[in-house]
N, C-alpha and C. Protein backbone atom coordinates (compact mmCIF):
# COMPACT_ATOMS: atom_id res chain seq x y z
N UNK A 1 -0.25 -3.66 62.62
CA UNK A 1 -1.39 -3.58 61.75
C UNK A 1 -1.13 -2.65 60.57
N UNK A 2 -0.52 -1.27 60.84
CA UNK A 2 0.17 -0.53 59.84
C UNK A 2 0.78 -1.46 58.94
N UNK A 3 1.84 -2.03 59.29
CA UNK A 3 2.60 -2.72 58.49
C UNK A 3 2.14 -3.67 57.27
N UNK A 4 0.87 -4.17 57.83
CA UNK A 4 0.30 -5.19 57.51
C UNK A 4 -0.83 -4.57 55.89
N UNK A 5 -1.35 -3.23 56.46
CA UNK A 5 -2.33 -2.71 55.23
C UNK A 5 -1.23 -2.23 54.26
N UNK A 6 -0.14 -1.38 54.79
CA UNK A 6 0.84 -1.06 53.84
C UNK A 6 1.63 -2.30 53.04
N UNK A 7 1.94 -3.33 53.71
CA UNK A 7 2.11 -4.32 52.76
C UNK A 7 0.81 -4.52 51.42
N UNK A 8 -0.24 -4.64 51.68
CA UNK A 8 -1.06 -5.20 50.85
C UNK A 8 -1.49 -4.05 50.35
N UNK A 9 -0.98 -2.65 50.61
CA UNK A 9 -1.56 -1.81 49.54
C UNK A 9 -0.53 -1.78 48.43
N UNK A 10 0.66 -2.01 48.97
CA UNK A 10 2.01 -2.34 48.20
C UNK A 10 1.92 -2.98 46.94
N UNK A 11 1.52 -4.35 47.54
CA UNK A 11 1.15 -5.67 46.54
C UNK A 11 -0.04 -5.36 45.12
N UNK A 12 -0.79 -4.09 45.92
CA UNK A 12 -2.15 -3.75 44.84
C UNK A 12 -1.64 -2.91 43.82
N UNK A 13 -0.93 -2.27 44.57
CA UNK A 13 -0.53 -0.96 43.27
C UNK A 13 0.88 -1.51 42.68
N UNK A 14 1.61 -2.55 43.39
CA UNK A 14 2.71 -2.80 41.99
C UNK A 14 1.83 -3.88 41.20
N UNK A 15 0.83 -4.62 41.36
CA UNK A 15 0.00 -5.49 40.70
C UNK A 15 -0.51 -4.88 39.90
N UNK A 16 -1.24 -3.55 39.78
CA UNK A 16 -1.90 -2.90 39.20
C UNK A 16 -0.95 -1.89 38.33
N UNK A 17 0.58 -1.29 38.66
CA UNK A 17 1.37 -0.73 37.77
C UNK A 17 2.08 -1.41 36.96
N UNK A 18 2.21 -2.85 37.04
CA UNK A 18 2.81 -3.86 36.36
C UNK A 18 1.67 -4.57 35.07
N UNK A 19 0.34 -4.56 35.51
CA UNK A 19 -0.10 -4.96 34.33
C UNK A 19 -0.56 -3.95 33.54
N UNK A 20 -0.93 -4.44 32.17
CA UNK A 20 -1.60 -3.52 31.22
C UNK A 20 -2.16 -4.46 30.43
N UNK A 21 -3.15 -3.30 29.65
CA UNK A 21 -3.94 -3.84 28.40
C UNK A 21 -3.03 -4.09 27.71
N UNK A 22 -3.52 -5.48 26.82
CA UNK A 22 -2.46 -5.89 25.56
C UNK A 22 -3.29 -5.31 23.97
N UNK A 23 -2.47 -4.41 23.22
CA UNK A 23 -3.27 -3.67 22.74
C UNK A 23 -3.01 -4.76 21.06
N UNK A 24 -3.99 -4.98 20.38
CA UNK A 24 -4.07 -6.28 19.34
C UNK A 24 -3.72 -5.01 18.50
N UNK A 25 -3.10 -5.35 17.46
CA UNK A 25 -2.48 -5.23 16.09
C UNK A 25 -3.63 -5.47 15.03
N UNK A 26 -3.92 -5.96 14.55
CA UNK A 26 -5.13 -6.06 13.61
C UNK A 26 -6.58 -5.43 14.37
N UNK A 27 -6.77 -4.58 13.54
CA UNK A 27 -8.41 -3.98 13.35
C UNK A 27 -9.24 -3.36 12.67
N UNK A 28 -10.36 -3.39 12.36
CA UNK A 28 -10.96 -3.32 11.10
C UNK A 28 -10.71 -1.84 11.01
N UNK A 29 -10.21 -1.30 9.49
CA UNK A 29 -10.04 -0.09 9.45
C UNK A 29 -8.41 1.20 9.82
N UNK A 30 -7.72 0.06 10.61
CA UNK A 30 -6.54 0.45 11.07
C UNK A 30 -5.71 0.41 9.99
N UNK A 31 -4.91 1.68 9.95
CA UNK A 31 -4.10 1.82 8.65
C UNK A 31 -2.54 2.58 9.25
N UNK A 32 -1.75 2.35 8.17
CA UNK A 32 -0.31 2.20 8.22
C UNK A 32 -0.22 3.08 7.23
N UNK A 33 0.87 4.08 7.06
CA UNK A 33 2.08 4.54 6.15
C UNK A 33 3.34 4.00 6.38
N UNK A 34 3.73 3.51 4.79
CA UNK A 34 5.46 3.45 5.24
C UNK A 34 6.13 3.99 4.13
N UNK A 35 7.13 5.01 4.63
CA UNK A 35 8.20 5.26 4.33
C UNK A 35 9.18 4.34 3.28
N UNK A 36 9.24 4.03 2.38
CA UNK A 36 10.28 3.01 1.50
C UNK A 36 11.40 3.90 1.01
N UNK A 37 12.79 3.54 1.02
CA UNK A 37 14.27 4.23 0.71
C UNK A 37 13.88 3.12 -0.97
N UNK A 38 13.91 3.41 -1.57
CA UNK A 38 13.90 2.33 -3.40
C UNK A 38 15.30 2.68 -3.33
N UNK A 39 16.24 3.29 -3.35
CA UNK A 39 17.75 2.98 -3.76
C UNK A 39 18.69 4.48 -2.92
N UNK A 40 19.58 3.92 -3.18
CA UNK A 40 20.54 5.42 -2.74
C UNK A 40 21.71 4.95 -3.60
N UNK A 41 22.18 6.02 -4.30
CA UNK A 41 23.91 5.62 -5.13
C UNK A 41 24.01 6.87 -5.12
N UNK A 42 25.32 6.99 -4.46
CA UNK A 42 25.65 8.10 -4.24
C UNK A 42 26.55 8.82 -5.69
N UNK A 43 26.48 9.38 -6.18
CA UNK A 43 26.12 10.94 -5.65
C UNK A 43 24.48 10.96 -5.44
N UNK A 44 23.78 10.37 -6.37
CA UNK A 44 22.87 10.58 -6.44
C UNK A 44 22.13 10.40 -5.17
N UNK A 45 20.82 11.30 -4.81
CA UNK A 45 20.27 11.17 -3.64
C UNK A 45 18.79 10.20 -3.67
N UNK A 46 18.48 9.88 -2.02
CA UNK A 46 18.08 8.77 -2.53
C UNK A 46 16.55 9.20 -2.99
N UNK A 47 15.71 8.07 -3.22
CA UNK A 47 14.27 7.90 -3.74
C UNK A 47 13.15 7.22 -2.88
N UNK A 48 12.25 7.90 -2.83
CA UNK A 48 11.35 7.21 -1.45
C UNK A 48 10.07 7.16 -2.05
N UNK A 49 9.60 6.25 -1.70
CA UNK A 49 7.83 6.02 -1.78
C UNK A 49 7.26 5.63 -0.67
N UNK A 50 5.88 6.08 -0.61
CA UNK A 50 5.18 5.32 0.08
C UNK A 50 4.28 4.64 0.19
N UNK A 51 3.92 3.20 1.00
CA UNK A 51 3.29 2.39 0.90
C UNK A 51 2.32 2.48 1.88
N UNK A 52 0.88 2.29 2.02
CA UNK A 52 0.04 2.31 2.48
C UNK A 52 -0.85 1.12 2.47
N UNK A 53 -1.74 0.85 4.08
CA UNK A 53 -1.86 -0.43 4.34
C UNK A 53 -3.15 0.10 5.30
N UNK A 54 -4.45 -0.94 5.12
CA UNK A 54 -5.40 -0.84 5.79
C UNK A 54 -6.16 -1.90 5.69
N UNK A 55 -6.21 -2.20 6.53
CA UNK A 55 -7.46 -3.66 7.07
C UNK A 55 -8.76 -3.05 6.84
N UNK A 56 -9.36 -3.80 5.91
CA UNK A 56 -10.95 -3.94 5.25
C UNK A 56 -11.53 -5.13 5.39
N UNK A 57 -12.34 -5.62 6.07
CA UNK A 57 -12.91 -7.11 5.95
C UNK A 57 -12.66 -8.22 6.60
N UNK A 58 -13.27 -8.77 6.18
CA UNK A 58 -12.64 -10.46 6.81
C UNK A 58 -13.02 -11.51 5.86
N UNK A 59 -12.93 -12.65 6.26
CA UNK A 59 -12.88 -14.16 5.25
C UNK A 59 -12.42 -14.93 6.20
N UNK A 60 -13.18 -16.33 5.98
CA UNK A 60 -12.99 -17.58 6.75
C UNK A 60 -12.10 -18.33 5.83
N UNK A 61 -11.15 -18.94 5.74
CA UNK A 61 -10.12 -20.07 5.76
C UNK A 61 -10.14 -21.01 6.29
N UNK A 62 -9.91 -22.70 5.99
CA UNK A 62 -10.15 -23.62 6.75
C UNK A 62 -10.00 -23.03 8.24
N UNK A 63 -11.47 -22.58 8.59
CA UNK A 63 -11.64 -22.57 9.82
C UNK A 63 -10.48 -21.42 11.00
N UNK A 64 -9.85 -20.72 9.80
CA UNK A 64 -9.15 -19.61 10.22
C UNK A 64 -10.13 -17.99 10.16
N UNK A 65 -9.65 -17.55 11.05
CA UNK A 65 -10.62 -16.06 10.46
C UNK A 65 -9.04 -15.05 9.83
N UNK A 66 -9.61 -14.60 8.86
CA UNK A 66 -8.49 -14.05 8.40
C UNK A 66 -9.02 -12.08 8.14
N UNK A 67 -8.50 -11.06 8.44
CA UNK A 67 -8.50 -10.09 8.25
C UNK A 67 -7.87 -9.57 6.71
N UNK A 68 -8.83 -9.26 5.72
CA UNK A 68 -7.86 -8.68 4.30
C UNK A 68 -7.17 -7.60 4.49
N UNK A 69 -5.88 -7.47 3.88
CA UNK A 69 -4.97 -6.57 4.13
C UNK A 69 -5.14 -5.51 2.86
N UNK A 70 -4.98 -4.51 2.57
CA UNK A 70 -4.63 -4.05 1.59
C UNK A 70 -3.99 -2.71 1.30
N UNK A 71 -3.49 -2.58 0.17
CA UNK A 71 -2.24 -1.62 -0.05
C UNK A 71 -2.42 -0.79 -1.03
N UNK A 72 -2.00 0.42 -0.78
CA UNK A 72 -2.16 1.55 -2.13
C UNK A 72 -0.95 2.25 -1.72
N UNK A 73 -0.43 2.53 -3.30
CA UNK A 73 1.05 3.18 -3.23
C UNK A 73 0.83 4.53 -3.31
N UNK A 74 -0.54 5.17 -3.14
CA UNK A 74 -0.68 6.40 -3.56
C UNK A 74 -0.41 7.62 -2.37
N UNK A 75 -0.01 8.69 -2.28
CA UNK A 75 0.37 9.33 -1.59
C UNK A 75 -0.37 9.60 -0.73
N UNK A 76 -1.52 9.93 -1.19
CA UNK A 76 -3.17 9.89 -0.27
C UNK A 76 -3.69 9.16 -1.15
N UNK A 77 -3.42 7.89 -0.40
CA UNK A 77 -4.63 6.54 -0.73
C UNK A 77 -5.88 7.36 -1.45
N UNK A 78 -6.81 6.81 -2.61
CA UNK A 78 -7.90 6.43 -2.48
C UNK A 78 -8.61 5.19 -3.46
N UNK A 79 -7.00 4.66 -3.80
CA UNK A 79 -8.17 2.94 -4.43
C UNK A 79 -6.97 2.25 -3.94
N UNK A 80 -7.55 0.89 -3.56
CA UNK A 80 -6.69 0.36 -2.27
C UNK A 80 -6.82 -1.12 -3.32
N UNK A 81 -6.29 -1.92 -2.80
CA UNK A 81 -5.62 -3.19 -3.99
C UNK A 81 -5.56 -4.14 -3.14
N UNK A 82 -6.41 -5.23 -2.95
CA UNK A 82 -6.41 -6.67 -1.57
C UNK A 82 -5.15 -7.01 -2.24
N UNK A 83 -4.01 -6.86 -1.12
CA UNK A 83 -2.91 -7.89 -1.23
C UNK A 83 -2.70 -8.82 -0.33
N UNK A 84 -3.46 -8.88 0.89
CA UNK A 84 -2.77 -10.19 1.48
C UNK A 84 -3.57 -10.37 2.79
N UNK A 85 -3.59 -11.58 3.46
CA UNK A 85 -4.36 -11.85 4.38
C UNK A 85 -3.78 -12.27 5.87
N UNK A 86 -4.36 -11.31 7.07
CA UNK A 86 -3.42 -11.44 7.93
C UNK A 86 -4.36 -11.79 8.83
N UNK A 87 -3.92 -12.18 10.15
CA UNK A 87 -4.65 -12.87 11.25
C UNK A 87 -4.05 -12.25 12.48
N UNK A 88 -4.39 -12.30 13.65
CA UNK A 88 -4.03 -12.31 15.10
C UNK A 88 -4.73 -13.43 15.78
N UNK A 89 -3.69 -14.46 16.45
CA UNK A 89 -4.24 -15.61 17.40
C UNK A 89 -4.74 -14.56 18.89
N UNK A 90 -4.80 -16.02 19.47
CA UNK A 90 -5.50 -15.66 21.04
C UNK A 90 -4.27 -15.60 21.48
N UNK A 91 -2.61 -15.80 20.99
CA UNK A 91 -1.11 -15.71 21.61
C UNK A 91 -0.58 -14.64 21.41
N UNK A 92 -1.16 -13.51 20.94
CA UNK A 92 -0.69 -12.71 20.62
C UNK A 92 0.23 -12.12 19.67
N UNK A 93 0.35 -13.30 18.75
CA UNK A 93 1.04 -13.76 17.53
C UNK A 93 0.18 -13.40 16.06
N UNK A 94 0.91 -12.77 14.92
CA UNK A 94 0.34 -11.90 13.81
C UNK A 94 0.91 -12.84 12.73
N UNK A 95 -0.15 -13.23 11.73
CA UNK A 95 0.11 -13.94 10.76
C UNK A 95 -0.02 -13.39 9.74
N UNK A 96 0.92 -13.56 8.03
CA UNK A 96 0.50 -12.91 7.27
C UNK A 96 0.81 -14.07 6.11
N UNK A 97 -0.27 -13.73 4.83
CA UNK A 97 -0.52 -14.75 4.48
C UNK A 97 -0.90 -14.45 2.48
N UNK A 98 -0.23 -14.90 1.74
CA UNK A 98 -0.31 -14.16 0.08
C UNK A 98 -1.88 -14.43 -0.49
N UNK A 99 -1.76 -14.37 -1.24
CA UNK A 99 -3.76 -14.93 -1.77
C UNK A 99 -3.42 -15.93 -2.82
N UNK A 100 -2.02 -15.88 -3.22
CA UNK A 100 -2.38 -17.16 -4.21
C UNK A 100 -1.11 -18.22 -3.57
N UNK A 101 -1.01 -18.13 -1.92
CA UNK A 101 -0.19 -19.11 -0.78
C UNK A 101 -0.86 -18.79 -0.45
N UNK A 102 -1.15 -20.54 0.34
CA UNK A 102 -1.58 -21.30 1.50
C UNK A 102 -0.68 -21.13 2.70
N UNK A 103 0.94 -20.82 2.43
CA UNK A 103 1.40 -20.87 3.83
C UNK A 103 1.22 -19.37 4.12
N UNK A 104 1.64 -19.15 5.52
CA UNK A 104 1.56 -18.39 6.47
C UNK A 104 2.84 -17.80 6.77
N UNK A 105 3.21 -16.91 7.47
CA UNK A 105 4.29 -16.56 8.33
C UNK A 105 4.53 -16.10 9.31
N UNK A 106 4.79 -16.08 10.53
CA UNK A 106 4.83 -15.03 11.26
C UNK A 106 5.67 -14.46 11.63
N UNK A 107 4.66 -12.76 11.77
CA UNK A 107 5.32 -11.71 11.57
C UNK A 107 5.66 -10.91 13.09
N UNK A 108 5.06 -11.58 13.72
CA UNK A 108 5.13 -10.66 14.72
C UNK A 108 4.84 -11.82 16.15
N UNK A 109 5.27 -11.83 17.27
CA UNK A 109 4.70 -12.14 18.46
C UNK A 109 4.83 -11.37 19.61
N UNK A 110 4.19 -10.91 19.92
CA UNK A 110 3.56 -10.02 21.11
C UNK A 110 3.67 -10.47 22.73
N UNK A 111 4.13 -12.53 22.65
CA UNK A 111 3.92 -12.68 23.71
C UNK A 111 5.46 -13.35 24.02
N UNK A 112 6.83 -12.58 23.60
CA UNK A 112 8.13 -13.23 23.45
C UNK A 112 8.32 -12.73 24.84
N UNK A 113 9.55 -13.18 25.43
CA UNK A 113 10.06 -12.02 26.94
C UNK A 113 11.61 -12.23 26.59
N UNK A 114 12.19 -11.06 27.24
CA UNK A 114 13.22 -11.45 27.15
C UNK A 114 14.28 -11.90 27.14
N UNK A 115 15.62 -12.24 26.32
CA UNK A 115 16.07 -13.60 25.48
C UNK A 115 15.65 -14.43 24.69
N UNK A 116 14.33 -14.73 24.06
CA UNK A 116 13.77 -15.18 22.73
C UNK A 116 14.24 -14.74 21.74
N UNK A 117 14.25 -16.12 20.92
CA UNK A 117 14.71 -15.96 19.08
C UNK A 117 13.34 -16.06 18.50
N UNK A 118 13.28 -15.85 17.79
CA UNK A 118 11.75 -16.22 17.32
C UNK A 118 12.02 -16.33 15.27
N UNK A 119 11.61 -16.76 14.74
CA UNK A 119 11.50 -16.54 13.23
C UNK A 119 10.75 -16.09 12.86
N UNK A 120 10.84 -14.68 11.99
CA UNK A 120 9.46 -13.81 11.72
C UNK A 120 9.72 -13.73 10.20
N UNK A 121 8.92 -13.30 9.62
CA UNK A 121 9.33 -12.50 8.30
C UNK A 121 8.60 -12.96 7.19
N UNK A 122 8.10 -11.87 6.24
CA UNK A 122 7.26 -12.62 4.78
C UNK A 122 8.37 -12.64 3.80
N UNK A 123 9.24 -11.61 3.36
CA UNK A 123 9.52 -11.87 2.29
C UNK A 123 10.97 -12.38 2.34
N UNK A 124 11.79 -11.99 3.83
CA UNK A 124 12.87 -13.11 3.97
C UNK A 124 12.83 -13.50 5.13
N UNK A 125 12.34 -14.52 5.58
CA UNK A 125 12.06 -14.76 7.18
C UNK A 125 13.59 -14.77 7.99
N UNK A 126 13.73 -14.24 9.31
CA UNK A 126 15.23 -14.25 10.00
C UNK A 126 14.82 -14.68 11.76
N UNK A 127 15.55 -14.55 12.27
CA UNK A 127 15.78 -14.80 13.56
C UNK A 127 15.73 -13.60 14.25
N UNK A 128 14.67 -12.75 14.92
CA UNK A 128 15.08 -12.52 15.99
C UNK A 128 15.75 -12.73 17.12
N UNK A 129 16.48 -11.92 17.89
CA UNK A 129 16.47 -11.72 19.31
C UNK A 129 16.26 -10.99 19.97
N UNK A 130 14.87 -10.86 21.15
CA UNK A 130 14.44 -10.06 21.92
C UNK A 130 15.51 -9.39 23.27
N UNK A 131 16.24 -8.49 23.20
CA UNK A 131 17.09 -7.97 23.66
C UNK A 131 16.94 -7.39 24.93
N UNK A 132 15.40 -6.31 25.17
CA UNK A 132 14.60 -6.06 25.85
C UNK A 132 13.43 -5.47 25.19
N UNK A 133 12.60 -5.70 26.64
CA UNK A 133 11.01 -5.36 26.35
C UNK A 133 10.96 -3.99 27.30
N UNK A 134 10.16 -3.37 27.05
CA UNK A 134 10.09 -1.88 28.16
C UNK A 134 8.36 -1.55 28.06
N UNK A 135 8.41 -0.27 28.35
CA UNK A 135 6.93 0.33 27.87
C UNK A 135 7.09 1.84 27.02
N UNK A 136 6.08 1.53 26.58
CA UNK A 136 6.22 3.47 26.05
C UNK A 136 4.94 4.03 26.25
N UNK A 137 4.38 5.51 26.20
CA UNK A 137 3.31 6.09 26.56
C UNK A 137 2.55 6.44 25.08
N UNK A 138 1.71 5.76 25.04
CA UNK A 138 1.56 6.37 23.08
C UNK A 138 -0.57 6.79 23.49
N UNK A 139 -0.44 7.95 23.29
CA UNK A 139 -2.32 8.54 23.02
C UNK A 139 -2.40 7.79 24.86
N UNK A 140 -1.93 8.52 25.94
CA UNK A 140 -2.16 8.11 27.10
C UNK A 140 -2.45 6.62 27.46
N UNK A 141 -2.15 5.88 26.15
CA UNK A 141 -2.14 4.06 26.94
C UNK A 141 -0.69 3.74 26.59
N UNK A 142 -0.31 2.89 28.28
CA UNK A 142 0.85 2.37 28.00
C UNK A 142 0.99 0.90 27.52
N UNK A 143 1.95 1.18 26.13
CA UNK A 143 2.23 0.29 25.49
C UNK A 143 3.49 -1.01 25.63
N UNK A 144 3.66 -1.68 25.55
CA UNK A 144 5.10 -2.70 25.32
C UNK A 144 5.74 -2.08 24.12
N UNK A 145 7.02 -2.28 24.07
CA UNK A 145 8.07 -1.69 23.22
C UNK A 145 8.96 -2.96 23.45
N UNK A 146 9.24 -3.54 22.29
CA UNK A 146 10.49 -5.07 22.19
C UNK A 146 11.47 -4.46 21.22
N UNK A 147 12.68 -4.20 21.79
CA UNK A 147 13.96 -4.17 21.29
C UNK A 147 14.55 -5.41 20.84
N UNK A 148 14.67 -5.68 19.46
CA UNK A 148 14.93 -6.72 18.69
C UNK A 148 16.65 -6.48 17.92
N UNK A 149 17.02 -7.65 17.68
CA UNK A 149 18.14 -7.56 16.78
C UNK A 149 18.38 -8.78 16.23
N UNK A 150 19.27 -8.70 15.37
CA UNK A 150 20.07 -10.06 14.11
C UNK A 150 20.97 -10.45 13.88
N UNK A 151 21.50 -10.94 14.37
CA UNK A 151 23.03 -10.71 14.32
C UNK A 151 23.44 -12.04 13.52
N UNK A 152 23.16 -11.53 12.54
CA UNK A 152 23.38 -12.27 11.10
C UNK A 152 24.77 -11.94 10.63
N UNK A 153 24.77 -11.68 8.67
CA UNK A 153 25.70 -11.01 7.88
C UNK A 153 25.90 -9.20 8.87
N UNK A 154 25.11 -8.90 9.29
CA UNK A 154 25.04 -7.37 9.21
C UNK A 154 24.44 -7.29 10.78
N UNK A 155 25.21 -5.94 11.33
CA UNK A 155 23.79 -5.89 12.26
C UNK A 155 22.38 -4.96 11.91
N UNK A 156 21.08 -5.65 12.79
CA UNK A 156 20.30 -5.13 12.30
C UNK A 156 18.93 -5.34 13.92
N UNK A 157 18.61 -4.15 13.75
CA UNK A 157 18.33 -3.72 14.72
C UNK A 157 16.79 -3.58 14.39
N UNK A 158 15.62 -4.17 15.38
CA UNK A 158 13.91 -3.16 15.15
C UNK A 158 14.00 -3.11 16.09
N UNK A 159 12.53 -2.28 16.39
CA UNK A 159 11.40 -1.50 17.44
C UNK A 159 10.14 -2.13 17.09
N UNK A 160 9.59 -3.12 18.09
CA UNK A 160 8.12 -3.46 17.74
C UNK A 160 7.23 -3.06 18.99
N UNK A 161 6.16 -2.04 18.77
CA UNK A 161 5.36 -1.48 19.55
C UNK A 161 3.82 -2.02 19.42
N UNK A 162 3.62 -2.78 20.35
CA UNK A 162 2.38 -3.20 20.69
C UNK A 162 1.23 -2.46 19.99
N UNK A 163 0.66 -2.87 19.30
CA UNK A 163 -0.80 -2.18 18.79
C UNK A 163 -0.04 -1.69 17.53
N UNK A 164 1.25 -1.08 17.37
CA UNK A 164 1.51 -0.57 16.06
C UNK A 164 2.03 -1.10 15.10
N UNK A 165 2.93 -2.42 15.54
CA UNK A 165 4.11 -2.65 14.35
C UNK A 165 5.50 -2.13 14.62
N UNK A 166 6.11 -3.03 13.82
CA UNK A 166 7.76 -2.47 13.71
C UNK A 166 8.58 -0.90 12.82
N UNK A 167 9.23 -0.40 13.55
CA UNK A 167 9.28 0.82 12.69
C UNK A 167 10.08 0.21 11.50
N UNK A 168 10.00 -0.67 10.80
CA UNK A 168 10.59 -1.15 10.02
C UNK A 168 9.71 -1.04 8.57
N UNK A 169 8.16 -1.10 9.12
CA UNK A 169 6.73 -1.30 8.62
C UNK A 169 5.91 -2.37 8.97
N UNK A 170 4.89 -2.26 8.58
CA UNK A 170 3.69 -3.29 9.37
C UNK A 170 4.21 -4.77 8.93
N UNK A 171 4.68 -4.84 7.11
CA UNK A 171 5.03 -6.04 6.84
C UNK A 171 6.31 -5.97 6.12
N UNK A 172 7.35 -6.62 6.64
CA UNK A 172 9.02 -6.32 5.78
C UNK A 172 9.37 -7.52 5.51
């Protein structure tokens, strides 16, 4: 009978340490800094800006709901510029989308495992490969962490963290 409750308390708590909340990427008000390198030539050292990104709003699209994106290059934001329109499905998949294009791209999927290629990207779309998935501890909720790479011309390596984006930036 021992055997029997310890089995099924077994089954509860790796059931229960194995799942988690899936934490969505788009939300009203959620904002981004990124870091930009603009050039390096050496001697000279390099030049950085930063770009800033915050979801304000929404808008319907044939029957899409779309979240407005928008961007200010200012060091501390305070007039922000609609550049672009992004979405999250019920797949866990992040769309991003120009205002004067109709197509779409996606930027992100949340629901790959690993060994998936996937094609992501706005301004040069590429091939992932999901290498591994893990967790990380971020503000006491544990998150998914997908170790990505390219093995294109170059290697090239991200980090995409559930709820946050790629340390690459929200959109590359």
């Amino acid at each position: 009978m021992k055997s029997i409750i310890l089995l099924i308390m077994g089954a509860l708590l790796t059931t229960y340490l194995c799942s988690q909340n899936y934490f969505p990427l788009i939300e009203e008000d959620k904002e981004w800094s990124v870091l930009n390198e603009v050039f390096h030539i050496p001697p000279y050292p390099s030049f950085y800006t930063t770009q800033n990104f915050k979801v304000i709003g929404d808008t319907n699209i044939n029957s899409l709901f779309f979240n407005k994106l928008f961007t200010s290059n200012e060091q501390v934001p305070t007039s922000w510029n609609l550049s672009y329109l992004i979405r999250e499905d019920t797949n866990k998949r992040i769309w991003l989308r120009g205002l004067s294009n109709e197509d779409e791209f996606l930027l992100y999927d949340f629901s790959v495992v690993q060994g998936d290629s996937i094609q992501v990207g706005y301004f040069e779309p590429i091939y992932l490969h999901v290498d591994s998935i893990s967790s990380i501890m971020i503000n006491s909720s544990l998150r998914k962490q997908y170790w990505m790479s390219y093995n294109g011309l170059t290697d090239y390596q991200e980090t995409w963290i559930e709820g946050l984006g790629s340390d690459k930036g929200i959109i590359w």
